[in-house]
PDB file of N, CA and C in Angstrom:
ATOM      1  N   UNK A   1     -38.545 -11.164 -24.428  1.00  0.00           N
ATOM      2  CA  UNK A   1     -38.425 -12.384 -25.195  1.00  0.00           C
ATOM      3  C   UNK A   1     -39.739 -13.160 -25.097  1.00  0.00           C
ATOM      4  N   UNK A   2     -40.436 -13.550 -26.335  1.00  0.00           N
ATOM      5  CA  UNK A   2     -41.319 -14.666 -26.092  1.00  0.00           C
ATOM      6  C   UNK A   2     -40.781 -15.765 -25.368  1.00  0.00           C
ATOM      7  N   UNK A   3     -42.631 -16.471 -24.608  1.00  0.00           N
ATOM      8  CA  UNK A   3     -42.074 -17.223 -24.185  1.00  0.00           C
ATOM      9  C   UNK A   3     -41.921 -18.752 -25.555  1.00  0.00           C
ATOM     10  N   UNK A   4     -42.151 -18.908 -26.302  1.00  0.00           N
ATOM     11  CA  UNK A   4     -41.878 -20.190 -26.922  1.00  0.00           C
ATOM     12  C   UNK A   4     -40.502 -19.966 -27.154  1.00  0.00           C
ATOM     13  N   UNK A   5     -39.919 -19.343 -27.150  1.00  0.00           N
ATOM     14  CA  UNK A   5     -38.227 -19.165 -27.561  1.00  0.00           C
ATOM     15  C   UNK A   5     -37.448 -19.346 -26.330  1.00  0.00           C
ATOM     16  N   UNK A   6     -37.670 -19.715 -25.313  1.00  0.00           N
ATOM     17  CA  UNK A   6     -37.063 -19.740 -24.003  1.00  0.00           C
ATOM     18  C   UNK A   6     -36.095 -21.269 -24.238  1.00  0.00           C
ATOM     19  N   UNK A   7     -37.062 -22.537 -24.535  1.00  0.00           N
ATOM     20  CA  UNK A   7     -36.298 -23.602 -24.819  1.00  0.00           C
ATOM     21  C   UNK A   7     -35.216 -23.253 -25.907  1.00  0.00           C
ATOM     22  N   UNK A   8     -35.237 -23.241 -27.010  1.00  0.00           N
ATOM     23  CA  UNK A   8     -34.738 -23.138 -28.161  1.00  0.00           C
ATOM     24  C   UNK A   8     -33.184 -21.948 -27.690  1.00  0.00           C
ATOM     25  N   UNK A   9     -32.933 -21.365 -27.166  1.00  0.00           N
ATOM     26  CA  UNK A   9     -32.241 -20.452 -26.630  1.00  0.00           C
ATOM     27  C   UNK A   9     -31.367 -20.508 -25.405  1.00  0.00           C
ATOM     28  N   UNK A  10     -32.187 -21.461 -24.715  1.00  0.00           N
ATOM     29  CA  UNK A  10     -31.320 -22.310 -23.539  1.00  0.00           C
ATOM     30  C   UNK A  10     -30.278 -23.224 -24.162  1.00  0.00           C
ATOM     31  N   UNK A  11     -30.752 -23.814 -24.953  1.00  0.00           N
ATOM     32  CA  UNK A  11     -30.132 -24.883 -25.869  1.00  0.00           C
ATOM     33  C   UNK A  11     -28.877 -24.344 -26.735  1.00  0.00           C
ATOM     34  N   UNK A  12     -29.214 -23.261 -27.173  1.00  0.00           N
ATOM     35  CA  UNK A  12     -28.278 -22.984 -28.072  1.00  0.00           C
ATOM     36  C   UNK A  12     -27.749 -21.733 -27.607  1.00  0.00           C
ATOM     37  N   UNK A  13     -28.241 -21.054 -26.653  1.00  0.00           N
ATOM     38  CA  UNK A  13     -27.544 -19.495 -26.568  1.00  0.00           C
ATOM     39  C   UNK A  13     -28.150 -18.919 -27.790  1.00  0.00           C
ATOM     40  N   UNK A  14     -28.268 -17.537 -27.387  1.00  0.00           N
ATOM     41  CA  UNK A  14     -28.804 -16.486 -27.527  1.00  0.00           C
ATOM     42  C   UNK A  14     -27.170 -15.847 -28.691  1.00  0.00           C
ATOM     43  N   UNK A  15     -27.604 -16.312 -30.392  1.00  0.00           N
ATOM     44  CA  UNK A  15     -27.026 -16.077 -31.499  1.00  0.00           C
ATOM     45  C   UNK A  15     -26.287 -14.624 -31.556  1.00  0.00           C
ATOM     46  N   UNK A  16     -25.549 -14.114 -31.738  1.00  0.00           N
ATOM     47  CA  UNK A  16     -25.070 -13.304 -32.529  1.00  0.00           C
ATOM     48  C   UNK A  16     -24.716 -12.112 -31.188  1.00  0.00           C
ATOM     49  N   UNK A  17     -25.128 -12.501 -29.657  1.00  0.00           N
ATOM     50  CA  UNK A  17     -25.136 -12.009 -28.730  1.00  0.00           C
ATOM     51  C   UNK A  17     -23.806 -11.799 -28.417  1.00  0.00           C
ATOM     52  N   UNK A  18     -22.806 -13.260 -28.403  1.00  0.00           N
ATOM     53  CA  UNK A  18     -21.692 -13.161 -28.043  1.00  0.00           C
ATOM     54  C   UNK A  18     -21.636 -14.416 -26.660  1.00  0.00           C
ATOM     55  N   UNK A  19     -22.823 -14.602 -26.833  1.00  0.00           N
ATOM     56  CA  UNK A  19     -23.052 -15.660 -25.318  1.00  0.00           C
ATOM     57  C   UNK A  19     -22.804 -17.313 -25.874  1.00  0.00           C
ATOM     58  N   UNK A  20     -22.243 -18.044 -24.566  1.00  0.00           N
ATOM     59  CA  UNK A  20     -21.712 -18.708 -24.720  1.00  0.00           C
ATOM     60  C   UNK A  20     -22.692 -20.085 -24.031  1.00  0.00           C
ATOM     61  N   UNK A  21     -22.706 -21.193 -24.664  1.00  0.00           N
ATOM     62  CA  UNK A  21     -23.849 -22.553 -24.652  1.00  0.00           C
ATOM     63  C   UNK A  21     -23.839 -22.811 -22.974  1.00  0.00           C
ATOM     64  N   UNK A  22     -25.274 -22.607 -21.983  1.00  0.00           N
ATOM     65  CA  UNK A  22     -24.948 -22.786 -20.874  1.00  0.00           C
ATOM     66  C   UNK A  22     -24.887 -24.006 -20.499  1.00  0.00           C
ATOM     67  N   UNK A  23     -24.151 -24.312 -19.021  1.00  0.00           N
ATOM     68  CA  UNK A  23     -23.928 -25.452 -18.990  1.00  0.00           C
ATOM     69  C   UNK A  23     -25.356 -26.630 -18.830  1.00  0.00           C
ATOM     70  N   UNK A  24     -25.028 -27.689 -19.145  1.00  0.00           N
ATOM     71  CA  UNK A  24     -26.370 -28.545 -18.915  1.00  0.00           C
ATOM     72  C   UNK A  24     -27.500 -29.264 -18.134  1.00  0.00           C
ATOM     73  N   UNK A  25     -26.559 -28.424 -16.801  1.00  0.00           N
ATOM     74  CA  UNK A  25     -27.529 -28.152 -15.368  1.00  0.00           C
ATOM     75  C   UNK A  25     -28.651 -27.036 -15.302  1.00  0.00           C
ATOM     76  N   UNK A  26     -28.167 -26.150 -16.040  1.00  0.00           N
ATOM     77  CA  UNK A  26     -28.529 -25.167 -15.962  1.00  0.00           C
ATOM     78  C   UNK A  26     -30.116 -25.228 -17.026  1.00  0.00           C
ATOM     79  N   UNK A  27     -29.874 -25.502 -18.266  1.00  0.00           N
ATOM     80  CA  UNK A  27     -30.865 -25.719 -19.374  1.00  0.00           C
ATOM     81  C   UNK A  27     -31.755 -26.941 -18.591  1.00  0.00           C
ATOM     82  N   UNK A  28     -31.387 -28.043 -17.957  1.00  0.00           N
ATOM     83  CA  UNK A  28     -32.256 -28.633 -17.517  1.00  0.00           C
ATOM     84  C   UNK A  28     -33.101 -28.232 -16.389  1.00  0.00           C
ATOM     85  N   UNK A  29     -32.455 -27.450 -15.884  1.00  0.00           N
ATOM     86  CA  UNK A  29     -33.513 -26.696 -14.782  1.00  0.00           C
ATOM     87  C   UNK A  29     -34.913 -25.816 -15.615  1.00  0.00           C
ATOM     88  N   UNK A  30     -33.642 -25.034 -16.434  1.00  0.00           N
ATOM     89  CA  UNK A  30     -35.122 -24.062 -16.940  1.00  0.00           C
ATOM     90  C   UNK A  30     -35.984 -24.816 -17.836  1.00  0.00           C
ATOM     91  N   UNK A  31     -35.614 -26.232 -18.602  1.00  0.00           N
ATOM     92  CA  UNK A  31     -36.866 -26.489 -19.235  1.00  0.00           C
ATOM     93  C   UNK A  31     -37.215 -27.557 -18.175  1.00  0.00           C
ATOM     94  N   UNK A  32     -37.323 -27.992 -16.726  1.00  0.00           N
ATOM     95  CA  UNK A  32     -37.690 -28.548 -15.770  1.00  0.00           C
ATOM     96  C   UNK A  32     -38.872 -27.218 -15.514  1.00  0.00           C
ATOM     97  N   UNK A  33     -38.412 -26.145 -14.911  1.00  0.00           N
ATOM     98  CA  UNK A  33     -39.579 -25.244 -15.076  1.00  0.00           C
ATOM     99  C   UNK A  33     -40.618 -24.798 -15.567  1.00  0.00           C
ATOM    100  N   UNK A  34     -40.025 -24.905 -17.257  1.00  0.00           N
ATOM    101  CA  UNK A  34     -41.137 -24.645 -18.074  1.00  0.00           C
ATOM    102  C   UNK A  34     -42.451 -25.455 -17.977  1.00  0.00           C
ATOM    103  N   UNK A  35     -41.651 -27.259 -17.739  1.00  0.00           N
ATOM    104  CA  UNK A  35     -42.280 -28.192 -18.056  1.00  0.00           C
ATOM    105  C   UNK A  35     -43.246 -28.300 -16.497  1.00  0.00           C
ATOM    106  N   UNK A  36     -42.704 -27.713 -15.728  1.00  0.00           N
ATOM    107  CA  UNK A  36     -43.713 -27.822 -14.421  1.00  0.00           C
ATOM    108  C   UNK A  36     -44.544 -26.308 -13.914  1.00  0.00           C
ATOM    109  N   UNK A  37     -44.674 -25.553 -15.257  1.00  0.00           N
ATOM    110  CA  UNK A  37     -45.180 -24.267 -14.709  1.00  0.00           C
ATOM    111  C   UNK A  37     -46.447 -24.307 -15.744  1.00  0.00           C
ATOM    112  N   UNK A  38     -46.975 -23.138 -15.394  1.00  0.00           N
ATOM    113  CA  UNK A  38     -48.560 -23.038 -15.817  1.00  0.00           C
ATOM    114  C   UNK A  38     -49.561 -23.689 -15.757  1.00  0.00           C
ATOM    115  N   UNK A  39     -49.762 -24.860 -14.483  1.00  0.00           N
ATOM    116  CA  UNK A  39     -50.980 -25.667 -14.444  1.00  0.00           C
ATOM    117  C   UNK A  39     -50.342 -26.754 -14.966  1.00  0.00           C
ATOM    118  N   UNK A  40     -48.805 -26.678 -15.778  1.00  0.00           N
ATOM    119  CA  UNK A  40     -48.262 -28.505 -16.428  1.00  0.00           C
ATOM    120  C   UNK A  40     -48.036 -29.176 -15.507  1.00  0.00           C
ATOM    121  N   UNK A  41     -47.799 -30.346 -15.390  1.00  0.00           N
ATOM    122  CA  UNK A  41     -47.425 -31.773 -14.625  1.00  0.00           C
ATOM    123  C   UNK A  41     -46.658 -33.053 -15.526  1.00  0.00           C
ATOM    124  N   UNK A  42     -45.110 -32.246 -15.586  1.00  0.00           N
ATOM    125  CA  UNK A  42     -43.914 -33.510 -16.052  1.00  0.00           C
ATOM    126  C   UNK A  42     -43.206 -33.850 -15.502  1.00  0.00           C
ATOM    127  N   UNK A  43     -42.631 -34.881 -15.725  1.00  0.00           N
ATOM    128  CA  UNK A  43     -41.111 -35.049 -14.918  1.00  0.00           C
ATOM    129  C   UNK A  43     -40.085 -33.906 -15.540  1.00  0.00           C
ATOM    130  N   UNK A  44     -39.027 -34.402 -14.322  1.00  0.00           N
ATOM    131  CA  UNK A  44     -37.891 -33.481 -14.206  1.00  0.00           C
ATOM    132  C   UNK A  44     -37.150 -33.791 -15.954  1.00  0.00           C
ATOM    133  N   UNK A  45     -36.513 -32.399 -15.913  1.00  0.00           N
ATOM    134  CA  UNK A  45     -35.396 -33.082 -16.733  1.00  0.00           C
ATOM    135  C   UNK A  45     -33.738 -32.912 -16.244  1.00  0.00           C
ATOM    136  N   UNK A  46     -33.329 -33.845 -16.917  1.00  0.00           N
ATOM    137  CA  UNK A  46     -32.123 -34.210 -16.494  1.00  0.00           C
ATOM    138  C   UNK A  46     -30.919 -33.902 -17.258  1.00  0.00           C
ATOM    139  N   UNK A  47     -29.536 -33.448 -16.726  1.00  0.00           N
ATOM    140  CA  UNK A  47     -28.845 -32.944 -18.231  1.00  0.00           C
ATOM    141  C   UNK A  47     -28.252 -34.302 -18.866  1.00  0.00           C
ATOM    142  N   UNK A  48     -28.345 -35.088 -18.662  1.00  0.00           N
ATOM    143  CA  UNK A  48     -28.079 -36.162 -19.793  1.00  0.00           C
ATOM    144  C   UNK A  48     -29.172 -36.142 -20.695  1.00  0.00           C
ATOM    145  N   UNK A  49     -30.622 -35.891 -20.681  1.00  0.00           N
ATOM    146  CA  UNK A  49     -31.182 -35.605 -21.402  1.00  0.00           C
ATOM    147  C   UNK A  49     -31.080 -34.273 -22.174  1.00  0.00           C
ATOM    148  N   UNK A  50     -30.178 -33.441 -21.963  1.00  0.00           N
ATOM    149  CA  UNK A  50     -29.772 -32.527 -22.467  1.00  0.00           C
ATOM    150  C   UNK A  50     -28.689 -32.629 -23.615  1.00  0.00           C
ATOM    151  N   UNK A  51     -27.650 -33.850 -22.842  1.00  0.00           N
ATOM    152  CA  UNK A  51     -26.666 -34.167 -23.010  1.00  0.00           C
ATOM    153  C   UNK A  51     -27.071 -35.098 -25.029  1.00  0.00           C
ATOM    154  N   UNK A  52     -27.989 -35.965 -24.681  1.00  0.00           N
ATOM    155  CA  UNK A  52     -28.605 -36.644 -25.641  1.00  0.00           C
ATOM    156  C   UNK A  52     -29.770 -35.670 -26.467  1.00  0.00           C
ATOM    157  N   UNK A  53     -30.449 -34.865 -26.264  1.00  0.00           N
ATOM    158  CA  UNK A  53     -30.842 -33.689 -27.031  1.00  0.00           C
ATOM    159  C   UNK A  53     -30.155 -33.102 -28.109  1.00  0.00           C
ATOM    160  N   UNK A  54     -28.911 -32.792 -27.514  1.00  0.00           N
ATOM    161  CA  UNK A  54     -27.733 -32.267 -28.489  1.00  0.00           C
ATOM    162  C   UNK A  54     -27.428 -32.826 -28.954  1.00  0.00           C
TER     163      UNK A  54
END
């Protein structure tokens, strides 16, 4: 999987797979990761910001 599709896929699950929307601890971790990996420097995210995303 590319990585620009990692957010977009957390969010919505992985289409036509059969998979089901993960919960919003979970999506905030991995785009907490994204957002603190490769040399980046963000804050955390939080699943109410997940919660309000959606």
């Amino acid at each position: 999987m590319r990585t620009w599709r990692v957010i977009p896929c957390a969010l919505v699950g992985l289409a036509g797979c059969g998979t089901s929307e993960p919960p919003r601890d979970r999506i905030a971790a991995v785009i907490t990761y994204a957002r603190n990996s490769w040399g980046n420097d963000y804050s955390v995210c939080f699943p109410e910001q997940v919660k309000a995303a959606r």
